[in-house]
Protein backbone atom coordinates (compact mmCIF):
# COMPACT_ATOMS: atom_id res chain seq x y z
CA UNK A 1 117.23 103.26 138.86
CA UNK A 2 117.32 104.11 135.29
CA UNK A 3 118.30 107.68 135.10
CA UNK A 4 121.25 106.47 137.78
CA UNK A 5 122.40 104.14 135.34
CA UNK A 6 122.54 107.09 132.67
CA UNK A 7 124.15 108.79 134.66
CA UNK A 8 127.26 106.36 135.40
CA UNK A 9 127.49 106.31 131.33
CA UNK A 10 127.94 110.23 131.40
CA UNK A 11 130.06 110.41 133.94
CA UNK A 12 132.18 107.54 132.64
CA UNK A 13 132.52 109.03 129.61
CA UNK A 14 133.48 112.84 130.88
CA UNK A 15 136.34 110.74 133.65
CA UNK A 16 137.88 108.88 130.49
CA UNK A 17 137.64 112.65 128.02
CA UNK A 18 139.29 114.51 131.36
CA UNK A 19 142.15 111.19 131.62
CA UNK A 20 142.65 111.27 127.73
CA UNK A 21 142.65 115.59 127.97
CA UNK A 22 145.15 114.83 130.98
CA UNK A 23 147.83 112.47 129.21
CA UNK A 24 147.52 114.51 126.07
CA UNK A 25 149.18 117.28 128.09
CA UNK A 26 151.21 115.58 129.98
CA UNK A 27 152.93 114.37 126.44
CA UNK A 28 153.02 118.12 124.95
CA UNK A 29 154.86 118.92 128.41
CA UNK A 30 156.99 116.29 128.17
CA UNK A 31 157.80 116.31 124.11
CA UNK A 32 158.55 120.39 124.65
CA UNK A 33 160.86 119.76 127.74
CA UNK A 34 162.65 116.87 126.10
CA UNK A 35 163.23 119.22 123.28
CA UNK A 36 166.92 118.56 123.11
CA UNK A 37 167.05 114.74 124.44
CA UNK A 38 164.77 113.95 121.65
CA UNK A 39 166.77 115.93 118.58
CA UNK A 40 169.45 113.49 119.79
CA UNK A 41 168.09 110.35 120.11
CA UNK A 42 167.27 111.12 116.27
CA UNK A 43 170.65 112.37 115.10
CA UNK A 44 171.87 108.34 116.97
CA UNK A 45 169.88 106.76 114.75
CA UNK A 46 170.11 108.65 111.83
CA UNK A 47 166.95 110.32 111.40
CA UNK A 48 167.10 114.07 110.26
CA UNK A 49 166.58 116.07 113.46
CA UNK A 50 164.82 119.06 111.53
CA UNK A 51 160.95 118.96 112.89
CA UNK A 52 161.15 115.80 114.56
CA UNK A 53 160.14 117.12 117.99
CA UNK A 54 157.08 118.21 116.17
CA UNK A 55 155.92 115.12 114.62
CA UNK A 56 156.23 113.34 118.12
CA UNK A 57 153.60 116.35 118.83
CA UNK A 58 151.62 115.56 115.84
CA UNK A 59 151.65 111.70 117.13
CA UNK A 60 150.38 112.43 120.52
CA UNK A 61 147.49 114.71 119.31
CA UNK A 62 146.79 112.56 116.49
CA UNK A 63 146.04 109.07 119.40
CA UNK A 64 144.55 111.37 121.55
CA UNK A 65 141.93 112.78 119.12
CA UNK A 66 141.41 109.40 118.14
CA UNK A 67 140.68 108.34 121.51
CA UNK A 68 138.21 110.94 122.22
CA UNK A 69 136.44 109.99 119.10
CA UNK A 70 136.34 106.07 119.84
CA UNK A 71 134.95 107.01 123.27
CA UNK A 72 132.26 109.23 122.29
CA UNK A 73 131.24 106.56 119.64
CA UNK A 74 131.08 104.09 122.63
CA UNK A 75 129.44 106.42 124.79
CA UNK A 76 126.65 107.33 121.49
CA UNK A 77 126.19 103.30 121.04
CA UNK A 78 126.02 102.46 125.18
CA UNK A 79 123.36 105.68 125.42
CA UNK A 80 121.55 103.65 122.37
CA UNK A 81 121.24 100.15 123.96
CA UNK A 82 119.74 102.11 127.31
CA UNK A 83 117.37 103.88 125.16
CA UNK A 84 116.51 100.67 123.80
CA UNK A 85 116.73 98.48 126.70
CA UNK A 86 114.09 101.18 128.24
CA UNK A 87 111.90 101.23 125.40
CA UNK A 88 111.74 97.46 125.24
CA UNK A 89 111.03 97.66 129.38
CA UNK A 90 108.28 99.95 128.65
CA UNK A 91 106.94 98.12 125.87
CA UNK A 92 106.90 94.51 128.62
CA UNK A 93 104.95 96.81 130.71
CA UNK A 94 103.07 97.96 128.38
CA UNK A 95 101.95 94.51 126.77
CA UNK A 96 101.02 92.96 130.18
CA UNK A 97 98.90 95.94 131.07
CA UNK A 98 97.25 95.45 127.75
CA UNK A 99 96.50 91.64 128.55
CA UNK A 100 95.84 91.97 132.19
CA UNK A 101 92.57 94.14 130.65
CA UNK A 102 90.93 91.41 128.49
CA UNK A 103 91.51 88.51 130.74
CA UNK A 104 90.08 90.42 133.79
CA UNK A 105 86.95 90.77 131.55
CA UNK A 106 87.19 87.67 130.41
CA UNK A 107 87.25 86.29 133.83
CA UNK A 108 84.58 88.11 135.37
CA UNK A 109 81.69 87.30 131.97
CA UNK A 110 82.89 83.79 132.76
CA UNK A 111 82.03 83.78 136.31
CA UNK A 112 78.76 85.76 135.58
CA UNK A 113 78.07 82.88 132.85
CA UNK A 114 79.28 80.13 135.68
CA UNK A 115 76.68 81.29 138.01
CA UNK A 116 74.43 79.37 135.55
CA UNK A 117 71.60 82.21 136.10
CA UNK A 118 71.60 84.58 133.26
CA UNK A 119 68.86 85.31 131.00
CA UNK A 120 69.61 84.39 126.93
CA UNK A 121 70.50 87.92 126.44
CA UNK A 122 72.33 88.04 129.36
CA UNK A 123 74.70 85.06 127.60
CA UNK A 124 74.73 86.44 124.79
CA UNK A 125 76.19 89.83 125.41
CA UNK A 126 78.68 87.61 127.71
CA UNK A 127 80.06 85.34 125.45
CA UNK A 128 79.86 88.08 122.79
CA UNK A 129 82.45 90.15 125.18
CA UNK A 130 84.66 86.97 126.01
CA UNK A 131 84.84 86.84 121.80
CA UNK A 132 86.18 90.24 121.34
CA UNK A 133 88.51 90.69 124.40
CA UNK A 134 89.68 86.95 122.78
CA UNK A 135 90.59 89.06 119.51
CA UNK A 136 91.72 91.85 121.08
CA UNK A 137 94.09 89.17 123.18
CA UNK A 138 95.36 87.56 119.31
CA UNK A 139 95.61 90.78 117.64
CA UNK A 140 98.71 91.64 120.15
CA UNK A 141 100.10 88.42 119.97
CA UNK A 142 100.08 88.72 116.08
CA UNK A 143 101.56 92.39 116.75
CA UNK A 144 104.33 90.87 118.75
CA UNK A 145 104.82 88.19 116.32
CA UNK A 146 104.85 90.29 113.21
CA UNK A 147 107.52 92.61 114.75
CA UNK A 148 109.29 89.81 115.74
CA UNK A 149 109.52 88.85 112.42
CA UNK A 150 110.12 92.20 110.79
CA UNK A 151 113.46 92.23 113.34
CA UNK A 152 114.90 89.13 112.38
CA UNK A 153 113.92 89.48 108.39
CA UNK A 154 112.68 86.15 108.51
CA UNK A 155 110.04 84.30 106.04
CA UNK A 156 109.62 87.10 104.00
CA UNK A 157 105.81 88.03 102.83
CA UNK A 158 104.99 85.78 99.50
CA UNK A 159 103.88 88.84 97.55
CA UNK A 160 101.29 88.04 94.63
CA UNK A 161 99.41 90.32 92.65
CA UNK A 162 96.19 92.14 94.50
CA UNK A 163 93.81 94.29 92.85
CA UNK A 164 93.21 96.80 95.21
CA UNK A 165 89.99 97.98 93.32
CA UNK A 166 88.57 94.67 94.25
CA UNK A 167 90.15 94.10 97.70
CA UNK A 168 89.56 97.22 99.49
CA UNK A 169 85.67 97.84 98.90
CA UNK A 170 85.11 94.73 101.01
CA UNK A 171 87.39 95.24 103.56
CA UNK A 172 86.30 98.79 104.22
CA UNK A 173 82.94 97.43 104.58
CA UNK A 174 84.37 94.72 107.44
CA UNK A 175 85.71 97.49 109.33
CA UNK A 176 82.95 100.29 109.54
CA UNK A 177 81.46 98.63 112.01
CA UNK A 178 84.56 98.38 114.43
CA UNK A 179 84.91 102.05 113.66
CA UNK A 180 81.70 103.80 114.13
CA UNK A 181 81.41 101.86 117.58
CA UNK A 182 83.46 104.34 118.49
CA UNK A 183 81.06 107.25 117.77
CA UNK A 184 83.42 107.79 114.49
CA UNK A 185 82.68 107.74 110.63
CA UNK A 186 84.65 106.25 108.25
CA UNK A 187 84.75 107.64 104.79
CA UNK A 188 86.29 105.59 101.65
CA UNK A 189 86.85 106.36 98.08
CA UNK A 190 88.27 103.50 95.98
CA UNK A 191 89.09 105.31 92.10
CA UNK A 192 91.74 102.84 90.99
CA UNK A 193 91.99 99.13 89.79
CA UNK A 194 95.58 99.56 89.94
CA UNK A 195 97.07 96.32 91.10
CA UNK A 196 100.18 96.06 93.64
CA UNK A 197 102.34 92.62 94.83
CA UNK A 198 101.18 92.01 98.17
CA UNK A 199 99.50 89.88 100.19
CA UNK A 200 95.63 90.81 101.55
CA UNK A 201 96.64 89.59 105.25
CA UNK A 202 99.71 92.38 105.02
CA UNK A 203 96.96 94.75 103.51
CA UNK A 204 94.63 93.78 106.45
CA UNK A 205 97.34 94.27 109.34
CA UNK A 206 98.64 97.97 107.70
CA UNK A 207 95.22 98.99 107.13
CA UNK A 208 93.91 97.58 110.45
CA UNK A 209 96.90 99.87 112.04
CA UNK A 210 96.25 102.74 110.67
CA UNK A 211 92.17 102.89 110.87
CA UNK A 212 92.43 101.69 114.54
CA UNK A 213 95.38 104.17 115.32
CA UNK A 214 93.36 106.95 113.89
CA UNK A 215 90.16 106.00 115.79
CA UNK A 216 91.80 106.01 118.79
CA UNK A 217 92.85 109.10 118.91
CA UNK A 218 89.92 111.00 117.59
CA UNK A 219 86.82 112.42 119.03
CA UNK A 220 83.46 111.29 119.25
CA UNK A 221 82.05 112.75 116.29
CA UNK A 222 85.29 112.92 114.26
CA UNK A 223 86.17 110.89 111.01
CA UNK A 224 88.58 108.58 109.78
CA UNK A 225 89.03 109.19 105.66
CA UNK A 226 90.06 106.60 103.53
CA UNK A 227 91.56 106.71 99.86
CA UNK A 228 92.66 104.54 97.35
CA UNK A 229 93.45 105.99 94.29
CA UNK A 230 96.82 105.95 91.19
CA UNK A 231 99.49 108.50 90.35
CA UNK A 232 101.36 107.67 87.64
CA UNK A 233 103.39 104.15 88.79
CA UNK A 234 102.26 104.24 92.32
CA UNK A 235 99.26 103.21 94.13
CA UNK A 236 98.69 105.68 96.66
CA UNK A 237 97.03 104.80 99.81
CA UNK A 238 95.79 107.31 102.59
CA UNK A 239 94.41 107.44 105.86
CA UNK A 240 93.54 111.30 107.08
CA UNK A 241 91.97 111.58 110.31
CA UNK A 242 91.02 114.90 112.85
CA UNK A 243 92.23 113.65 115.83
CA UNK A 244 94.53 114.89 118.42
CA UNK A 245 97.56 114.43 115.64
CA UNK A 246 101.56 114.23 116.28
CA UNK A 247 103.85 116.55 117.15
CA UNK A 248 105.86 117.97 113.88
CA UNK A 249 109.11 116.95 116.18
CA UNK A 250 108.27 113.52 116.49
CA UNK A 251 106.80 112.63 113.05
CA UNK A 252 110.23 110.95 111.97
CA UNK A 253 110.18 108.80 115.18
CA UNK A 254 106.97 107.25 114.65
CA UNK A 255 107.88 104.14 112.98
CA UNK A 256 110.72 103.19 115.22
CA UNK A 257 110.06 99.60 116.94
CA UNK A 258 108.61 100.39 121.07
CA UNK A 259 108.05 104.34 120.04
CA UNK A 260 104.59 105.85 121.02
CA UNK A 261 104.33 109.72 120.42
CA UNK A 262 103.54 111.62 122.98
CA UNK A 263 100.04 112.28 122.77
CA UNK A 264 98.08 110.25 125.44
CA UNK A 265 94.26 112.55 125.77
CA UNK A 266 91.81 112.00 128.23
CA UNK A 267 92.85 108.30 128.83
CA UNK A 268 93.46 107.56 126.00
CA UNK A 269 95.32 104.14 125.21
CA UNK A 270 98.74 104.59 124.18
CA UNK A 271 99.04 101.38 122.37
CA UNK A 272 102.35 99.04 122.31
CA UNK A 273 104.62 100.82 119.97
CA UNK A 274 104.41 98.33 117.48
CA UNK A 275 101.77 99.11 115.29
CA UNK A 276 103.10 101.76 113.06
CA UNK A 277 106.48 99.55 112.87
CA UNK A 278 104.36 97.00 111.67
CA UNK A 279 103.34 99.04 109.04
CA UNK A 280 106.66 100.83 107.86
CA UNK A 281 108.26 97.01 107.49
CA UNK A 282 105.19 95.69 105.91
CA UNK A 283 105.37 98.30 103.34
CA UNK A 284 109.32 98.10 102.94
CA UNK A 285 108.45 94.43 102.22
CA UNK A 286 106.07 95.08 99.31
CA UNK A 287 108.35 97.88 97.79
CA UNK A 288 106.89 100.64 99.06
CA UNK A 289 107.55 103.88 101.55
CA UNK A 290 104.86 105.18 103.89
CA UNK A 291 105.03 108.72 104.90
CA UNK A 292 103.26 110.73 108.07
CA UNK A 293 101.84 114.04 107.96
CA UNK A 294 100.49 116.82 110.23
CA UNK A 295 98.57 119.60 109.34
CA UNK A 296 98.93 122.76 109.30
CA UNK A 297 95.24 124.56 109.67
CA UNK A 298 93.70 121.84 112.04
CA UNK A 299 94.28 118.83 114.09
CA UNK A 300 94.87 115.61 112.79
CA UNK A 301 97.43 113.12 110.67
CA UNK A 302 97.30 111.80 107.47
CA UNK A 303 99.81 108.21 106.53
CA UNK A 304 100.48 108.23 103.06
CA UNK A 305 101.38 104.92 101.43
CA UNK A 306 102.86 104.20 98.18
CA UNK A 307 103.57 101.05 96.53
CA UNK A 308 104.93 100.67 92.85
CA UNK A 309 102.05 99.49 90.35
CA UNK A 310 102.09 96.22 88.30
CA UNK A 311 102.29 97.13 84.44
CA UNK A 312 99.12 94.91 83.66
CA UNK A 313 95.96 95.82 84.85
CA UNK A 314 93.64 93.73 86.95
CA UNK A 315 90.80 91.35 85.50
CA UNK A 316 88.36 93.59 86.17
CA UNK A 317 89.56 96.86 85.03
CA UNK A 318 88.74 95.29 81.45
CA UNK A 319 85.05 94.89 81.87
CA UNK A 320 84.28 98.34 83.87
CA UNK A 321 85.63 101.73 84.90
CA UNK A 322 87.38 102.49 87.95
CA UNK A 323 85.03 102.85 90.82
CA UNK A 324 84.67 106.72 92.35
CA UNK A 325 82.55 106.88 95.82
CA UNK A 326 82.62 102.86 96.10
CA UNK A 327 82.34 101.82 99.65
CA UNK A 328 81.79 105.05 101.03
């Protein structure tokens, strides 16, 4: 159904150029056989007949040219909204696929647990799963939310200052665990105590993004590399991974709203779309840019953010030196 309804666009489009083509001729015909009739309907009402005939030319080809251009800027903005009205199909697709998973889990540990016959560890590992498919349920729904938000540049983030030498040694910390559970390491290097205005739950979400994105998508065995470190009046944040990586061609398509690259491996989840949206707004919020990287001698992507530096140094840069290795 939806390549047919491309296809009406097109041919929509190519029926109105051939009609415009058609009248435009049709008026050059006419203006040069009229030669004469025109020349004196000028000379009645005492215009100068010299190149008149010609500027009723230049009349007709200037409205038709228009034309064509107003209809290929309708048919560019109607091939848009399909390309959008598909993505956002895919992405409802997408999202109840990703729900239908946890609940189905979630359903079957509860029976097992309604049974009423199930050994302490038994429960345990049950209501331990019902927990995380729960989170797993919330983080979408925050996902949805926060790109909802992003869209309709509403209740904008209520930046503060955040030292990012003290915030991101703990939070790496909370999310090794998550990581290496998929047989991956995570490697961090905090060197600054540069501070940035943010706010730690937008730090959480981009960072959560990113480190889950890159797990993802890399082997068992692989690692996920973290750095936090200062160049001149930027913070500079990266994430570097060996995974399967992005396509060169698609790397400035990324962080469009409902796009996932096409790079789906061995089953691999494809995710909603939304993540690395999340991230690009989140970091237009606080000032920033966030760029994406492959590379060239091996697999992999590496995000680069970077977000302006407050002139005043955090708290704690006073009493000690910036960390190098911390968290790692």
């Amino acid at each position: 159904m939806i390549p047919i309804r491309r296809t009406r666009i097109v041919v929509s489009y190519v029926v109105s150029i051939l009609v415009s083509i058609a009248l435009l001729v049709v008026w050059v015909t006419y203006t040069i056989q009229a030669r004469a009739r025109i020349n004196e309907l000028a000379s009645r009402v005492g215009v100068p007949v010299g190149n008149v005939n010609w500027v009723v030319l230049a009349v007709g080809c200037g409205l038709a040219a228009l034309l064509i251009i107003e209809l290929t800027s309708q048919l560019a903005t109607r091939l848009a909204e399909h390309r959008y009205a598909n993505k956002q199909e895919e992405f409802i697709s997408m999202v109840t696929h990703e729900l239908k998973s946890p609940l189905a889990a979630i359903k079957l540990h509860g029976q097992t647990l309604q049974d009423g016959e199930v050994d302490r560890a038994q429960l345990d590992r049950s209501v331990g799963f019902i927990l995380q498919q729960a989170d797993r349920m919330a983080a979408l729904v925050d996902d949805v939310l926060e790109s909802s938000r992003l869209v309709a540049r509403k209740k904008q983030l209520d930046l503060e200052p955040i030292a990012l030498g003290e915030f991101f040694p703990g939070y790496f910390e909370e999310v090794r665990p998550r990581v290496e559970a998929h047989g991956v390491t995570l490697s961090a290097r905090v060197e600054t105590d540069a501070a940035v205005r943010a706010t730690e739950d937008a730090l959480r979400r981009l960072m959560d993004n990113l480190i889950d994105n890159a797990t993802r998508f890399s082997t068992t065995g692989g690692e996920v590399r973290c750095t936090v470190v200062a160049e001149r009046d930027l913070a500079v944040i990266e994430v570097d991974d060996d995974g399967v990586g992005i396509p060169k061609k698609e790397l400035t398509k990324i962080f469009d709203r409902f796009y996932q690259a096409g790079r789906q491996v061995d089953g691999r989840r494809k995710g909603t779309g939304l993540g690395l949206f999340i991230v690009s707004g989140l970091v237009r919020e606080m000032g920033g840019s966030v760029h994406a990287f492959s590379h060239e001698d091996r697999p992999g992507t590496r995000f680069r953010i970077e977000l302006p530096r407050l002139r005043f140094e955090s708290p704690a840069a006073t009493s000690r030196a910036p960390r190098t290795g911390e968290a790692s």
